[in-house]
PDB file of N, CA and C in Angstrom:
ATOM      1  N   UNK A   1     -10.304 -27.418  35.853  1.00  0.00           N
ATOM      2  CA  UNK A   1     -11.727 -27.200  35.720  1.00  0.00           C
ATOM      3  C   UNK A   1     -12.481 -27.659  36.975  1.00  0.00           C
ATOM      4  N   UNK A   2     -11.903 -28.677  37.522  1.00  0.00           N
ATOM      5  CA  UNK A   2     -12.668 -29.588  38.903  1.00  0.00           C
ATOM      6  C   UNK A   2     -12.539 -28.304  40.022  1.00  0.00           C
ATOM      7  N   UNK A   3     -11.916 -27.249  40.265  1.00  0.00           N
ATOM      8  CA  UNK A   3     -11.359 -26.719  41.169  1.00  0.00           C
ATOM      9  C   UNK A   3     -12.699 -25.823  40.673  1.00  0.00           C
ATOM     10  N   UNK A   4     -12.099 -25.143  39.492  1.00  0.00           N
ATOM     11  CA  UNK A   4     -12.747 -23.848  38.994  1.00  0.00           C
ATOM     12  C   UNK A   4     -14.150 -24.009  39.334  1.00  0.00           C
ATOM     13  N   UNK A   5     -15.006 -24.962  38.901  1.00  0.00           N
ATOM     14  CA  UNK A   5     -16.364 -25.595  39.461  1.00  0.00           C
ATOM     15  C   UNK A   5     -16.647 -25.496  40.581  1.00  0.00           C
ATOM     16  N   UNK A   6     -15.818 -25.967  41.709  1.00  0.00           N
ATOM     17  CA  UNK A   6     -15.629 -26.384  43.161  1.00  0.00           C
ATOM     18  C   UNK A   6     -15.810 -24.474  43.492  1.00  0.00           C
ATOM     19  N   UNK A   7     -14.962 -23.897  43.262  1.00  0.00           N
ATOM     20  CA  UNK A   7     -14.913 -22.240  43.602  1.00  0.00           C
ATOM     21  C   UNK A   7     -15.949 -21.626  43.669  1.00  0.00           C
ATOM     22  N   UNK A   8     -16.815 -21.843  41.910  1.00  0.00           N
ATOM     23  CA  UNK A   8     -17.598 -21.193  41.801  1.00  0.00           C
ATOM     24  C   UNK A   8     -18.844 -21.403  42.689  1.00  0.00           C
ATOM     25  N   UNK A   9     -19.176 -22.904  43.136  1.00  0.00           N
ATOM     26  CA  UNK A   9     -20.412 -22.822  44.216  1.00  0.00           C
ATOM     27  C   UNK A   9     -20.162 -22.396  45.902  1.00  0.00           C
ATOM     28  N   UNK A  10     -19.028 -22.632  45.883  1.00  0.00           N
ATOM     29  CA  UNK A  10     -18.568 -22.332  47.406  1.00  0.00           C
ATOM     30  C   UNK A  10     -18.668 -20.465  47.802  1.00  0.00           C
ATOM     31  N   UNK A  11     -18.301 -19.967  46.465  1.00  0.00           N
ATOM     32  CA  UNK A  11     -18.045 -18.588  46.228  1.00  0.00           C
ATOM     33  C   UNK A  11     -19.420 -17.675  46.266  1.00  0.00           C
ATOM     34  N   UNK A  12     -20.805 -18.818  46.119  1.00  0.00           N
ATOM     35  CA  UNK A  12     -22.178 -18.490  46.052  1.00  0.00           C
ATOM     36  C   UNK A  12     -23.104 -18.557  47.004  1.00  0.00           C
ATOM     37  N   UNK A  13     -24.113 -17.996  46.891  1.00  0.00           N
ATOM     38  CA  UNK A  13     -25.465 -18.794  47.863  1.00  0.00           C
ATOM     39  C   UNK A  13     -25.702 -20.257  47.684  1.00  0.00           C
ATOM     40  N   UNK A  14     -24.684 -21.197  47.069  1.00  0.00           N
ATOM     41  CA  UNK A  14     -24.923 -22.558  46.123  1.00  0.00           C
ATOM     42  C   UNK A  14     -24.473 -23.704  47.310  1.00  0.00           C
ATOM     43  N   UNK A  15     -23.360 -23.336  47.866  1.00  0.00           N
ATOM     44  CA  UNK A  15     -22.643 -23.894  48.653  1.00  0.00           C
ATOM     45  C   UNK A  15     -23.653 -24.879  49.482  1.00  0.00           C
ATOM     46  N   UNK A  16     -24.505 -24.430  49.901  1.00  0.00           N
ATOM     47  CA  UNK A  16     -25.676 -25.681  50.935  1.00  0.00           C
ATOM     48  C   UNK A  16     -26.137 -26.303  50.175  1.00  0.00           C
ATOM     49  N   UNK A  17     -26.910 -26.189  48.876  1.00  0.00           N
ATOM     50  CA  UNK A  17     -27.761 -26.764  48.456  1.00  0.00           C
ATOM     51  C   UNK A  17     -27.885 -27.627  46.832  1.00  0.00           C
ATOM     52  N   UNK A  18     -26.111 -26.961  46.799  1.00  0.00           N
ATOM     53  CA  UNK A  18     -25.147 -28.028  45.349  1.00  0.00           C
ATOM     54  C   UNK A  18     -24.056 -28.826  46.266  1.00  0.00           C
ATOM     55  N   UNK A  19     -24.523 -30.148  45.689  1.00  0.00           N
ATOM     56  CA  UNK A  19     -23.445 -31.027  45.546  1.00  0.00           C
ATOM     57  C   UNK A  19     -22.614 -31.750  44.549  1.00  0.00           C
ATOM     58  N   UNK A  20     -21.744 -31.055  44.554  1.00  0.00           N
ATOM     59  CA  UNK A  20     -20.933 -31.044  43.615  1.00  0.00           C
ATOM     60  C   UNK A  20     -19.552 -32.711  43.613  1.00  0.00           C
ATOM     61  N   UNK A  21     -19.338 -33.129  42.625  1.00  0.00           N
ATOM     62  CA  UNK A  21     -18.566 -34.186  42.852  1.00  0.00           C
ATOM     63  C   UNK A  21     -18.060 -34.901  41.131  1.00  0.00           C
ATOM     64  N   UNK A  22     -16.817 -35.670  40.835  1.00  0.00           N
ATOM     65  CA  UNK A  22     -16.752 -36.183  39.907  1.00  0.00           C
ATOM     66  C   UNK A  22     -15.977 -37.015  39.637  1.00  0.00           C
ATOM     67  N   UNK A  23     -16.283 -37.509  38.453  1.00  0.00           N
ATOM     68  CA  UNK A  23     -16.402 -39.088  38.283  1.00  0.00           C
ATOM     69  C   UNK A  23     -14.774 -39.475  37.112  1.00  0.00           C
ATOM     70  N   UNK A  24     -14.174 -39.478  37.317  1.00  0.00           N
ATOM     71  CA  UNK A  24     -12.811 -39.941  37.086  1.00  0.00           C
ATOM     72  C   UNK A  24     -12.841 -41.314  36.139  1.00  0.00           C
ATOM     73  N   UNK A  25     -13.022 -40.717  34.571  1.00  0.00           N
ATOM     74  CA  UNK A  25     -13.402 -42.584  34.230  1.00  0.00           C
ATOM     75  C   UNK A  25     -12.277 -42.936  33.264  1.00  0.00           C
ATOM     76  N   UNK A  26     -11.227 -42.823  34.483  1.00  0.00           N
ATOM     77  CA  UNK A  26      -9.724 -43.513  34.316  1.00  0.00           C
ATOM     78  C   UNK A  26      -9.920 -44.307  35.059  1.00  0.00           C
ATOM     79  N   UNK A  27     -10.211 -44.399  35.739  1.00  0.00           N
ATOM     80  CA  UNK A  27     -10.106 -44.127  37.317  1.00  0.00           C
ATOM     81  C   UNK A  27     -11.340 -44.841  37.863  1.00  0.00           C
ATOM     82  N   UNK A  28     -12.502 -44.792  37.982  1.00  0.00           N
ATOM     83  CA  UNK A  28     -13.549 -45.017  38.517  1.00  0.00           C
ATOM     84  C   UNK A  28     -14.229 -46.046  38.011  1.00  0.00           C
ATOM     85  N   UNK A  29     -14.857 -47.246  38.583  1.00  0.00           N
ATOM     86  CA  UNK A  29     -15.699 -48.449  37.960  1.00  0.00           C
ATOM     87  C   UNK A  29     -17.038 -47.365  37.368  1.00  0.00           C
ATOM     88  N   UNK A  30     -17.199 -47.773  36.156  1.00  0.00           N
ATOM     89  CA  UNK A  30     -18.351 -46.698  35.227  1.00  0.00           C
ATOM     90  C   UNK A  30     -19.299 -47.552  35.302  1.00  0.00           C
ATOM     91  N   UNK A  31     -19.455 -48.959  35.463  1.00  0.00           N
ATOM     92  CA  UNK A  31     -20.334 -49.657  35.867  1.00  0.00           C
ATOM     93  C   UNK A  31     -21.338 -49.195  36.773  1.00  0.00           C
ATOM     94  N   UNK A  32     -20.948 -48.386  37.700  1.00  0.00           N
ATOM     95  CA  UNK A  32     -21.681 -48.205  38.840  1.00  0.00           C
ATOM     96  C   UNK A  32     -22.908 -46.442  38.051  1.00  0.00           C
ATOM     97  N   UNK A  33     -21.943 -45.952  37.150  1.00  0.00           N
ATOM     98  CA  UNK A  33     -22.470 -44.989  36.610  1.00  0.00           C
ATOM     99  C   UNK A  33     -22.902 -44.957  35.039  1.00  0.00           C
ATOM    100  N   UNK A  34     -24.116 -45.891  34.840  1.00  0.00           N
ATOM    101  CA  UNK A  34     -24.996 -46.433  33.305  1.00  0.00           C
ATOM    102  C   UNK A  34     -25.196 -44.797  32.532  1.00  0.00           C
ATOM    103  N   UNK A  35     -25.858 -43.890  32.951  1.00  0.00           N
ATOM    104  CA  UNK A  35     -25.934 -43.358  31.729  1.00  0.00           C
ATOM    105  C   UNK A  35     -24.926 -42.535  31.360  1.00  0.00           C
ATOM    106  N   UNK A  36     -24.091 -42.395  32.275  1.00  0.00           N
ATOM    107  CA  UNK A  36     -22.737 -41.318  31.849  1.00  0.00           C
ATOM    108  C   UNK A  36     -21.910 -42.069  31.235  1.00  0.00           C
ATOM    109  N   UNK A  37     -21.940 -43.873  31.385  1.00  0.00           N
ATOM    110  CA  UNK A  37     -21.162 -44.302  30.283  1.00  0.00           C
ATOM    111  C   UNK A  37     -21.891 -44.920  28.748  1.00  0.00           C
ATOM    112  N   UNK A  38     -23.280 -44.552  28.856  1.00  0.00           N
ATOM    113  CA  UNK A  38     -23.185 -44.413  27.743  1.00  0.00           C
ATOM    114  C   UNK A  38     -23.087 -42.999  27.053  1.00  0.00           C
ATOM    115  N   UNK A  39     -23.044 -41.767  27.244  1.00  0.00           N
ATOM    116  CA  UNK A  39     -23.176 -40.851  26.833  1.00  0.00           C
ATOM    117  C   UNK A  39     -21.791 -40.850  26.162  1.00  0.00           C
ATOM    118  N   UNK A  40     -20.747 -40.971  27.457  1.00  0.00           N
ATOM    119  CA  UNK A  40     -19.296 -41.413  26.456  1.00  0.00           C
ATOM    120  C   UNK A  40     -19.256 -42.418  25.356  1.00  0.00           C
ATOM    121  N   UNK A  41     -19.923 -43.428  25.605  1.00  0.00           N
ATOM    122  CA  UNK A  41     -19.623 -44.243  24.390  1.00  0.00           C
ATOM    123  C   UNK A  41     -20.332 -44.102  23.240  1.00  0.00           C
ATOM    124  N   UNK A  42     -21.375 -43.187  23.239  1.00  0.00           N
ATOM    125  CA  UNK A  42     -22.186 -42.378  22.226  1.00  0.00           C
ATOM    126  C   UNK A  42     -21.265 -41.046  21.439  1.00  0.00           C
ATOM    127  N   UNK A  43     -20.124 -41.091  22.253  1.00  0.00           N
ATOM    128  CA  UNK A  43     -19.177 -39.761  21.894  1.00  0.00           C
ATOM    129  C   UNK A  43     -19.457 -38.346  22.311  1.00  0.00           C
ATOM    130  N   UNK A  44     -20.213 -38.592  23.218  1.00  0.00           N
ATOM    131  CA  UNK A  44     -20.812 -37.355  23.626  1.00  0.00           C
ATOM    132  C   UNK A  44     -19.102 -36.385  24.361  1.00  0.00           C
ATOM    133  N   UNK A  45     -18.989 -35.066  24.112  1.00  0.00           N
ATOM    134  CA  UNK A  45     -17.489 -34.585  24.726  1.00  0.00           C
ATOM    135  C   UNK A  45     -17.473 -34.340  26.101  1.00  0.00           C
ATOM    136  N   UNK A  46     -16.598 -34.623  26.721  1.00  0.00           N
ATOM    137  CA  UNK A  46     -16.051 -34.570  28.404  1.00  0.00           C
ATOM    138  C   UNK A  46     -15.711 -33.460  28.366  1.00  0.00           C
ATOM    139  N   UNK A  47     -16.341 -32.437  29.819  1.00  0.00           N
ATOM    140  CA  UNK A  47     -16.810 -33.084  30.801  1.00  0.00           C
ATOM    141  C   UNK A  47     -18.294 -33.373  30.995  1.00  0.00           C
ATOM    142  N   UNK A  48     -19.060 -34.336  30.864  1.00  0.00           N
ATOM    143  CA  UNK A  48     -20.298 -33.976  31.315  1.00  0.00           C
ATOM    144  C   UNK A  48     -20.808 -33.518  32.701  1.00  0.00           C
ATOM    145  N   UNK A  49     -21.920 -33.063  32.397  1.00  0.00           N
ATOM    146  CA  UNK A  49     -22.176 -31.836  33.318  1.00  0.00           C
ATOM    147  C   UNK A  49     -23.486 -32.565  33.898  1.00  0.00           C
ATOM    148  N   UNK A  50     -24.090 -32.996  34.221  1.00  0.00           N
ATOM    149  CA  UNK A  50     -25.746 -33.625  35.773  1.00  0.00           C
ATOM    150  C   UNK A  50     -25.963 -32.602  36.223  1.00  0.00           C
ATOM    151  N   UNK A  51     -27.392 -32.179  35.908  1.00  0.00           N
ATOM    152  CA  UNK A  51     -28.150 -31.167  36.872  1.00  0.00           C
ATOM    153  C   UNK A  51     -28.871 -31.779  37.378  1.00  0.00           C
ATOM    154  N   UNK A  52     -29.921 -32.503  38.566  1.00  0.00           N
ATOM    155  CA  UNK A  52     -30.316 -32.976  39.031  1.00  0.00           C
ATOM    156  C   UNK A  52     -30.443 -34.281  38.838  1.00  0.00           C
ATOM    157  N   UNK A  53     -29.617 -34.896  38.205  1.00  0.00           N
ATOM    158  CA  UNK A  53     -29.398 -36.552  37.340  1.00  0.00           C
ATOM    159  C   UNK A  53     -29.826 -36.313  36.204  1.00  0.00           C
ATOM    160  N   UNK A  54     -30.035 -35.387  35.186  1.00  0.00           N
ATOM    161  CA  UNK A  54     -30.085 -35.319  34.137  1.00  0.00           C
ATOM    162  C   UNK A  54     -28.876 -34.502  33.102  1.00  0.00           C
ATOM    163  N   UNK A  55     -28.533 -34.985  32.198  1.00  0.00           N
ATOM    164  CA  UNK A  55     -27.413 -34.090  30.885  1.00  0.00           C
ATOM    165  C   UNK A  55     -27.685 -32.512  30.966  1.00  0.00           C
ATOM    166  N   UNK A  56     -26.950 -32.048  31.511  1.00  0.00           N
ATOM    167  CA  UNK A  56     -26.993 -30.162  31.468  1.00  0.00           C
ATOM    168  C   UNK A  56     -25.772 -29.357  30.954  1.00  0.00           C
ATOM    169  N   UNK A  57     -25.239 -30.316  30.248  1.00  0.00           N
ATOM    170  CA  UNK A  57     -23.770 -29.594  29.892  1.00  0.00           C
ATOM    171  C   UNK A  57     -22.884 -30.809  29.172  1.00  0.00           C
ATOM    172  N   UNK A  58     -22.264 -30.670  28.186  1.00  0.00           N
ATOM    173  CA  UNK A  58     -21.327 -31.358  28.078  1.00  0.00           C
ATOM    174  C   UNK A  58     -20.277 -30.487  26.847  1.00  0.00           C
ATOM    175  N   UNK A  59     -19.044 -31.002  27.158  1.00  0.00           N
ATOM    176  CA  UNK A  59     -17.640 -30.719  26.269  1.00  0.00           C
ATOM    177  C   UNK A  59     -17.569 -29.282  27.504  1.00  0.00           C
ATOM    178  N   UNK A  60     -16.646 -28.200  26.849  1.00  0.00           N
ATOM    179  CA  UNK A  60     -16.274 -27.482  28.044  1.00  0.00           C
ATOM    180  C   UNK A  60     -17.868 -26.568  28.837  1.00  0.00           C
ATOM    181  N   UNK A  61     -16.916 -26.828  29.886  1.00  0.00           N
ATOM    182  CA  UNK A  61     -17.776 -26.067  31.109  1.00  0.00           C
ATOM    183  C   UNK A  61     -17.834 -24.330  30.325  1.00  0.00           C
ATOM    184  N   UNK A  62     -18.763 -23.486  30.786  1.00  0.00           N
ATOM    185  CA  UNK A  62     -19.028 -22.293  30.574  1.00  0.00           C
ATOM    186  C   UNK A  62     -19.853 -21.866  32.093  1.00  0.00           C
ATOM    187  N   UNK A  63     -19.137 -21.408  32.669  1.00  0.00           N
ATOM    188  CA  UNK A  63     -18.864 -21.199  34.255  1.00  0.00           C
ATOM    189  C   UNK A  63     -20.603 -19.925  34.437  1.00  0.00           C
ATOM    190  N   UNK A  64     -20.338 -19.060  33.642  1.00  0.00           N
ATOM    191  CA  UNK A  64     -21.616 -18.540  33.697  1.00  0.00           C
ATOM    192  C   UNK A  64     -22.867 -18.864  33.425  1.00  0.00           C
ATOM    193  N   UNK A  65     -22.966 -20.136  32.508  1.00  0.00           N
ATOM    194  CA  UNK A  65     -24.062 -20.280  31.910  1.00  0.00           C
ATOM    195  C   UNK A  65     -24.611 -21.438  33.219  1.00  0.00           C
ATOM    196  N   UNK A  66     -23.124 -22.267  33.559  1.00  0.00           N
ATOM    197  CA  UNK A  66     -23.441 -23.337  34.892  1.00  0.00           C
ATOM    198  C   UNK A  66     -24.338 -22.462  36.230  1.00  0.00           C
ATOM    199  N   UNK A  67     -23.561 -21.170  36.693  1.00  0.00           N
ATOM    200  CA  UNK A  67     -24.348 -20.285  37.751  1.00  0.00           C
ATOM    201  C   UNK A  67     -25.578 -19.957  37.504  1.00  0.00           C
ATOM    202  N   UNK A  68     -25.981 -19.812  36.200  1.00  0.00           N
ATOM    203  CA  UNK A  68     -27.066 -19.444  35.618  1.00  0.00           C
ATOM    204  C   UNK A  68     -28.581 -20.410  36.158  1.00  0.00           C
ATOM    205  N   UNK A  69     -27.898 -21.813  35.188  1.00  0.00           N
ATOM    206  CA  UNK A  69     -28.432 -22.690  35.536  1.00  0.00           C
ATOM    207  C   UNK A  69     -28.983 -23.478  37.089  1.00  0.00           C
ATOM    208  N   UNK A  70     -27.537 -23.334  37.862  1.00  0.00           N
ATOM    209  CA  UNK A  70     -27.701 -23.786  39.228  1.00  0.00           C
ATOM    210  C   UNK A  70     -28.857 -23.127  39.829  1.00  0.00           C
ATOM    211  N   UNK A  71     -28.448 -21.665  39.911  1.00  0.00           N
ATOM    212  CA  UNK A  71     -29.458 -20.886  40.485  1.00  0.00           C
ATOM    213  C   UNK A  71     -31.718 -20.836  40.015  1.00  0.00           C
ATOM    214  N   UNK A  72     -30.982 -21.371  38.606  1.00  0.00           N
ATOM    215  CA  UNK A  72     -32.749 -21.486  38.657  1.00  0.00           C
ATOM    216  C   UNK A  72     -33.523 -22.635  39.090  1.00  0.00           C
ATOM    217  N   UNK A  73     -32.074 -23.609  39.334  1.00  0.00           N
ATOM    218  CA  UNK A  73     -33.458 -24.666  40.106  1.00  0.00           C
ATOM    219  C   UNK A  73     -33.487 -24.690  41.528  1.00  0.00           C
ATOM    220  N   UNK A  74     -34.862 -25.201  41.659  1.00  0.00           N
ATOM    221  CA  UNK A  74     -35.386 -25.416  42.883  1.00  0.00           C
ATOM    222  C   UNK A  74     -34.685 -26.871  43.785  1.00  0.00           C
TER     223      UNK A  74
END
């Protein structure tokens, strides 16, 4: 899915102006990242999705609805 994501903005007009990146919370001090760990510990489903630091997605990705989204913000 990390790839498939990665494709789809590179593959777009998205590429300059998405930054795309993620957070590994095997893996990664979640400390450093407060509301994504509480959203997990609320049970919210992985992967969550940040559109401009806010919740825009969570449990599976839906690749069209993400392009959709990217593209309408400013």
């Amino acid at each position: 899915m990390v790839e498939e994501v990665r494709e789809l903005v590179n593959n777009n007009d998205l590429k300059d102006r998405v930054e795309v990146f993620f957070i590994d919370i095997m893996e990664d001090d979640l400390t450093l990242y407060p509301e994504e760990k509480k959203l997990i510990e609320r049970g919210y489903q992985l992967p969550l999705t940040f559109l401009n630091g806010k919740l825009g997605f969570y449990g599976k990705i839906d690749t069209n609805r993400l392009l959709i989204a990217l593209k309408s913000m400013k």
